[in-house]
PDB file of N, CA and C in Angstrom:
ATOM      1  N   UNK A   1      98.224  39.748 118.452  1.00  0.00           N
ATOM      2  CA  UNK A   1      98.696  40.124 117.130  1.00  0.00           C
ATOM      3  C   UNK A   1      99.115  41.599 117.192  1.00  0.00           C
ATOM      4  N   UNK A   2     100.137  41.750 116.722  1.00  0.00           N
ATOM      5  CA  UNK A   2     100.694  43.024 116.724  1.00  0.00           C
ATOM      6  C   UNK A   2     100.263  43.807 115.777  1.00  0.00           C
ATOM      7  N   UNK A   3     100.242  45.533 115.654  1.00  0.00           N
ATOM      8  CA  UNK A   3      99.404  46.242 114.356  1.00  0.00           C
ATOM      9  C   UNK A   3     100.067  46.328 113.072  1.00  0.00           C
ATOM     10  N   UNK A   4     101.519  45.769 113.141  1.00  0.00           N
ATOM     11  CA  UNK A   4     101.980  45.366 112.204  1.00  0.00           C
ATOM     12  C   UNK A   4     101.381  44.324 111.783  1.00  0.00           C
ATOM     13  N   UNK A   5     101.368  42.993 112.171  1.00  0.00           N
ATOM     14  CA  UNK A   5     100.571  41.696 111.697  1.00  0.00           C
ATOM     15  C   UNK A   5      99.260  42.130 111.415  1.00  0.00           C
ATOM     16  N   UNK A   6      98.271  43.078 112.103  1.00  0.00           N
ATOM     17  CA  UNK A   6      97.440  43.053 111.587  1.00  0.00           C
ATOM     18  C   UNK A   6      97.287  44.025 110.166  1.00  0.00           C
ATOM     19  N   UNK A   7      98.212  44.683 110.109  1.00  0.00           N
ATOM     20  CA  UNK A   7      98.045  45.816 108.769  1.00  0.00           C
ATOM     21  C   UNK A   7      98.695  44.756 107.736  1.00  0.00           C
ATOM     22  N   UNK A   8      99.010  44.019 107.815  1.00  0.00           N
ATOM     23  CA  UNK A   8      99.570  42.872 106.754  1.00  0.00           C
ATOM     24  C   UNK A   8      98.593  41.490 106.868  1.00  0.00           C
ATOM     25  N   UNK A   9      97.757  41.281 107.552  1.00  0.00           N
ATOM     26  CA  UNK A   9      96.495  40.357 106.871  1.00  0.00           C
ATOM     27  C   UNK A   9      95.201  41.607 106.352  1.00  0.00           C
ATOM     28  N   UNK A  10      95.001  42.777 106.965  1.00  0.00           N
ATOM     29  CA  UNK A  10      94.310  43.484 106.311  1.00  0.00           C
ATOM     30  C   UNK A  10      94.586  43.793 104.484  1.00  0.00           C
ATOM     31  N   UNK A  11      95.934  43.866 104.405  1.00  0.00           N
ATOM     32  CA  UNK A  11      96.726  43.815 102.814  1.00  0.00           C
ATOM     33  C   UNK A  11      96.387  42.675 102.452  1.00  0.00           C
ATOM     34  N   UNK A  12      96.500  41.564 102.596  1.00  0.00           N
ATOM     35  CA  UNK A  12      96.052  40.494 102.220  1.00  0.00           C
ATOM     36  C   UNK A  12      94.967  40.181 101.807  1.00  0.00           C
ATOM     37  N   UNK A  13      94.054  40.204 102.662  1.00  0.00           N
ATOM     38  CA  UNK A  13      92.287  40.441 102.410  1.00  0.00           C
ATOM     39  C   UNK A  13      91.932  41.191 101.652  1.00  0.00           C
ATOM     40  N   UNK A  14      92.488  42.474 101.461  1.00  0.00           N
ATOM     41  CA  UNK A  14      92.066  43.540 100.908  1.00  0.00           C
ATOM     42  C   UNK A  14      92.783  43.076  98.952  1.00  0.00           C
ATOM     43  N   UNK A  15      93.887  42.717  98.812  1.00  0.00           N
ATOM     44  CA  UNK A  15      94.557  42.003  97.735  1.00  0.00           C
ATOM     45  C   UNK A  15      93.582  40.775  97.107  1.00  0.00           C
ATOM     46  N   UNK A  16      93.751  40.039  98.145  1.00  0.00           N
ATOM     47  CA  UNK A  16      92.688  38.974  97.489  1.00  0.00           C
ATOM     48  C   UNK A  16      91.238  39.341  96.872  1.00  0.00           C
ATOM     49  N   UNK A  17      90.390  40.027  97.718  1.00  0.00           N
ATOM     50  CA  UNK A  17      89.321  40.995  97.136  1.00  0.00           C
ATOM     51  C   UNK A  17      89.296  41.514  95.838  1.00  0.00           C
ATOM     52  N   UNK A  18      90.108  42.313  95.859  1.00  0.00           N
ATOM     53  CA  UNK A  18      90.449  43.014  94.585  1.00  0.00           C
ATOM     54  C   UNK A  18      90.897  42.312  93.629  1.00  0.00           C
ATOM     55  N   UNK A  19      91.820  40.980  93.715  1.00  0.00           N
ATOM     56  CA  UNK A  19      91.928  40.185  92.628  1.00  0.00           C
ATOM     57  C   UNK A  19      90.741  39.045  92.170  1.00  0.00           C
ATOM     58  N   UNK A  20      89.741  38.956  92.637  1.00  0.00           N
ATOM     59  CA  UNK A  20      89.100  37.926  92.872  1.00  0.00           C
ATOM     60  C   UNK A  20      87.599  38.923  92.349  1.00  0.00           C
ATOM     61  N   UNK A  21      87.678  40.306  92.452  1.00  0.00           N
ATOM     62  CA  UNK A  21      86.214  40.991  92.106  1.00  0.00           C
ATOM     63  C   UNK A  21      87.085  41.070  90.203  1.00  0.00           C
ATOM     64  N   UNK A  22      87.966  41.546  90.300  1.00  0.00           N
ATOM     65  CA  UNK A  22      89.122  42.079  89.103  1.00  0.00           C
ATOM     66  C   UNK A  22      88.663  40.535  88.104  1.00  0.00           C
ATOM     67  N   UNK A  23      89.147  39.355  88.544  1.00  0.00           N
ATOM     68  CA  UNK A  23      89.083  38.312  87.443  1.00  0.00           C
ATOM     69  C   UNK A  23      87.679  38.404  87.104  1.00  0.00           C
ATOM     70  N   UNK A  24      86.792  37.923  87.842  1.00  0.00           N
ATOM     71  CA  UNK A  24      85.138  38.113  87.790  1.00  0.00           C
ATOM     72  C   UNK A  24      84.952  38.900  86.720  1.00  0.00           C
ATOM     73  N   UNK A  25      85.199  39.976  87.093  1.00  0.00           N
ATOM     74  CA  UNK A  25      85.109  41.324  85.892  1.00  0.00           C
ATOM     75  C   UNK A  25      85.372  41.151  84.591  1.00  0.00           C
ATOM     76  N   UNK A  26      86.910  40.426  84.681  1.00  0.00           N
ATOM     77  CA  UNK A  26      87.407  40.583  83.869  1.00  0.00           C
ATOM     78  C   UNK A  26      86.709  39.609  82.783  1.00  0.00           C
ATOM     79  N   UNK A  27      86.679  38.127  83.305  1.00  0.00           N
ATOM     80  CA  UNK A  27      86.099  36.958  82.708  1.00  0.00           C
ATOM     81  C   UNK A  27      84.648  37.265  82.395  1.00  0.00           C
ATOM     82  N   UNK A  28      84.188  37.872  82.562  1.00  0.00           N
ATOM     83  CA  UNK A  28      82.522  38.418  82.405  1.00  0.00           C
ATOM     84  C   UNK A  28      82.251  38.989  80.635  1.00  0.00           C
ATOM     85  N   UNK A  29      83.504  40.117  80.526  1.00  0.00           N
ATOM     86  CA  UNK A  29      83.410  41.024  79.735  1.00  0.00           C
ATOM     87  C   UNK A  29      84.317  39.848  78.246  1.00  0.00           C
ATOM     88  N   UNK A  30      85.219  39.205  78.861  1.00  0.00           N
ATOM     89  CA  UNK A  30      85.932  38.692  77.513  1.00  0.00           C
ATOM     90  C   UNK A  30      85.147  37.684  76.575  1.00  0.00           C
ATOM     91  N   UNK A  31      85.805  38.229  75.237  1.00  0.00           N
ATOM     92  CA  UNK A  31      84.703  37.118  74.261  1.00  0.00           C
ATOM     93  C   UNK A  31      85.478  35.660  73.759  1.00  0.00           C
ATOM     94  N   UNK A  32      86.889  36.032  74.003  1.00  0.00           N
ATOM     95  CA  UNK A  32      87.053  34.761  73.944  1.00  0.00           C
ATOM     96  C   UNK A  32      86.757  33.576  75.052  1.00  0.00           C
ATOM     97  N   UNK A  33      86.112  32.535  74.679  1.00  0.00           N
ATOM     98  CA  UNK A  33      86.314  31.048  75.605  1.00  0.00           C
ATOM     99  C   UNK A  33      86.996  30.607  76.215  1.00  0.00           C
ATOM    100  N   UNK A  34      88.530  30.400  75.814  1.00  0.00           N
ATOM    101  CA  UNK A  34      89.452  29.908  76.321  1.00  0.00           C
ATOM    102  C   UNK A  34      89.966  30.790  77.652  1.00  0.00           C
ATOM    103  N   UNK A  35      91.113  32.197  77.485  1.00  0.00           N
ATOM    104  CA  UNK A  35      90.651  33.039  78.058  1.00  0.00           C
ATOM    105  C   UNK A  35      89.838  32.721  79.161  1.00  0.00           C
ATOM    106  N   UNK A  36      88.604  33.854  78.629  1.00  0.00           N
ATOM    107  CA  UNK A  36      87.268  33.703  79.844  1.00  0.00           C
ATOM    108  C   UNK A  36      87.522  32.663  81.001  1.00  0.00           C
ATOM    109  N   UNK A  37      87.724  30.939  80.262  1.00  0.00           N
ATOM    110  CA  UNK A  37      87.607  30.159  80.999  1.00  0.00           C
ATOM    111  C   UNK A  37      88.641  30.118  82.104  1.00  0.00           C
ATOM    112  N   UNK A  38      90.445  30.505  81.436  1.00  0.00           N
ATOM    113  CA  UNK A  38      90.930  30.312  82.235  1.00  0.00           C
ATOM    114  C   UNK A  38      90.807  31.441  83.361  1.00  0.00           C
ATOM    115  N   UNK A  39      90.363  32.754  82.850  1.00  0.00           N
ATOM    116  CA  UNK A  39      90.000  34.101  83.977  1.00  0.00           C
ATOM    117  C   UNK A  39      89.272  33.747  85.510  1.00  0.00           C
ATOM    118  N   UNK A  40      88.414  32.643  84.645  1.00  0.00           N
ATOM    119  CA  UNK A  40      87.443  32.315  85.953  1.00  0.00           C
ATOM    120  C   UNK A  40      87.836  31.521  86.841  1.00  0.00           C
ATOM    121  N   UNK A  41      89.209  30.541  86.274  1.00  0.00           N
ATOM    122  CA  UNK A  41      89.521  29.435  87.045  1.00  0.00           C
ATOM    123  C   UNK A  41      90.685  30.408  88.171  1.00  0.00           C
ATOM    124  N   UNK A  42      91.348  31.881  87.392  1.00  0.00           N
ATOM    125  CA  UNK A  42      91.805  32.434  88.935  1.00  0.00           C
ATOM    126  C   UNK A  42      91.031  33.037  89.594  1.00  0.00           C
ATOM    127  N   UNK A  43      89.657  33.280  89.385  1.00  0.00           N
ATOM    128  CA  UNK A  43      88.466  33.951  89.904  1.00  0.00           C
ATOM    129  C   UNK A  43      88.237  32.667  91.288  1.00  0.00           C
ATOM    130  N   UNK A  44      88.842  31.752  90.761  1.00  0.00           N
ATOM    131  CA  UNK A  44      87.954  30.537  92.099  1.00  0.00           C
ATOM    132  C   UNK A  44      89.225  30.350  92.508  1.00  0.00           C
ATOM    133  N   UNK A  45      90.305  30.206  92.042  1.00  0.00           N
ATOM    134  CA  UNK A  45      91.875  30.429  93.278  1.00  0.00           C
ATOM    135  C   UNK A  45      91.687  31.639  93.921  1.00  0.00           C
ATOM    136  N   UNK A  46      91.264  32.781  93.924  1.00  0.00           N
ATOM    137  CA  UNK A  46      91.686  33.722  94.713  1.00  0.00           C
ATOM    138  C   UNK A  46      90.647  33.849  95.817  1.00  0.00           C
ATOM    139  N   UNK A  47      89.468  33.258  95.334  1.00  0.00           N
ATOM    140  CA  UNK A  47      88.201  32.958  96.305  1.00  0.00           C
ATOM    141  C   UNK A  47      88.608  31.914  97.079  1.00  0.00           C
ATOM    142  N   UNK A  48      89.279  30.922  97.034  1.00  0.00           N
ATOM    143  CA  UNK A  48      90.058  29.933  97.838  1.00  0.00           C
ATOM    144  C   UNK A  48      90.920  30.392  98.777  1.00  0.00           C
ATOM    145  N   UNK A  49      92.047  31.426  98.262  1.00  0.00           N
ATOM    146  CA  UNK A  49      92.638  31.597  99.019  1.00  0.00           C
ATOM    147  C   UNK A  49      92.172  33.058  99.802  1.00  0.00           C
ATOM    148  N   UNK A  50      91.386  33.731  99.515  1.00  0.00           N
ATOM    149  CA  UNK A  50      90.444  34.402 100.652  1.00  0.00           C
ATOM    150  C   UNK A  50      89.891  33.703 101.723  1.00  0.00           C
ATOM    151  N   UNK A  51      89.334  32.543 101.197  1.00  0.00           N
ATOM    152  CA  UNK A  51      88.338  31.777 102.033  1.00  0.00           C
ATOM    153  C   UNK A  51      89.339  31.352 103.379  1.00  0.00           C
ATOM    154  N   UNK A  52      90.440  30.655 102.903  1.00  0.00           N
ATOM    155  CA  UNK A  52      91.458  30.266 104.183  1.00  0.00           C
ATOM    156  C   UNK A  52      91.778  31.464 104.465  1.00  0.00           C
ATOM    157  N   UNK A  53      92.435  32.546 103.943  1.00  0.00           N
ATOM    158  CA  UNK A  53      92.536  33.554 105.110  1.00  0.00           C
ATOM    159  C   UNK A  53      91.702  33.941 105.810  1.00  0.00           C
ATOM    160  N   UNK A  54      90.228  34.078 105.845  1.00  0.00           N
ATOM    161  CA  UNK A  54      89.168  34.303 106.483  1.00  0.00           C
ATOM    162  C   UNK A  54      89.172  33.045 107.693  1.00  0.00           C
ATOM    163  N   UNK A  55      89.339  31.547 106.919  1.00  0.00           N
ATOM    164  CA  UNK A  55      89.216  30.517 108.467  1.00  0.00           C
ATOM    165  C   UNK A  55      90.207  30.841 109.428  1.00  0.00           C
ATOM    166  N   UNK A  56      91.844  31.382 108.596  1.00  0.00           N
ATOM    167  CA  UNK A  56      92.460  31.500 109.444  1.00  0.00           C
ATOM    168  C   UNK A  56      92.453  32.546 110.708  1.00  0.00           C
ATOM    169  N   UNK A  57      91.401  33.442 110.174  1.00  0.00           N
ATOM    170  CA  UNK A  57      91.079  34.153 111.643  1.00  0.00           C
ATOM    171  C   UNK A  57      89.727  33.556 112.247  1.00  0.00           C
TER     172      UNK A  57
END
């Protein structure tokens, strides 16, 4: 892997992280239900798609 490829799955990982701590957060603090609910459902897509980038190495 070249340090280009790797400075672009490090962005990746590092993106997903941050969107995935960010919804958490976000869905934690909101009072609406609906909302909240859907916050959490990208809280578990972005944990998904962390998770395969992680198998994929």
């Amino acid at each position: 892997m070249t340090s280009k490829e790797l400075l672009y799955v490090e962005d990746a990982l590092g993106h997903e992280t941050f969107m995935k701590t960010c919804s958490k957060k976000t869905s934690e603090q909101l009072t609406d239900p609906t909302l909240s609910t859907y916050i959490g459902e990208l809280e578990q897509k972005h944990t998904q798609i962390l998770n395969k980038f992680v198998t994929l190495l």
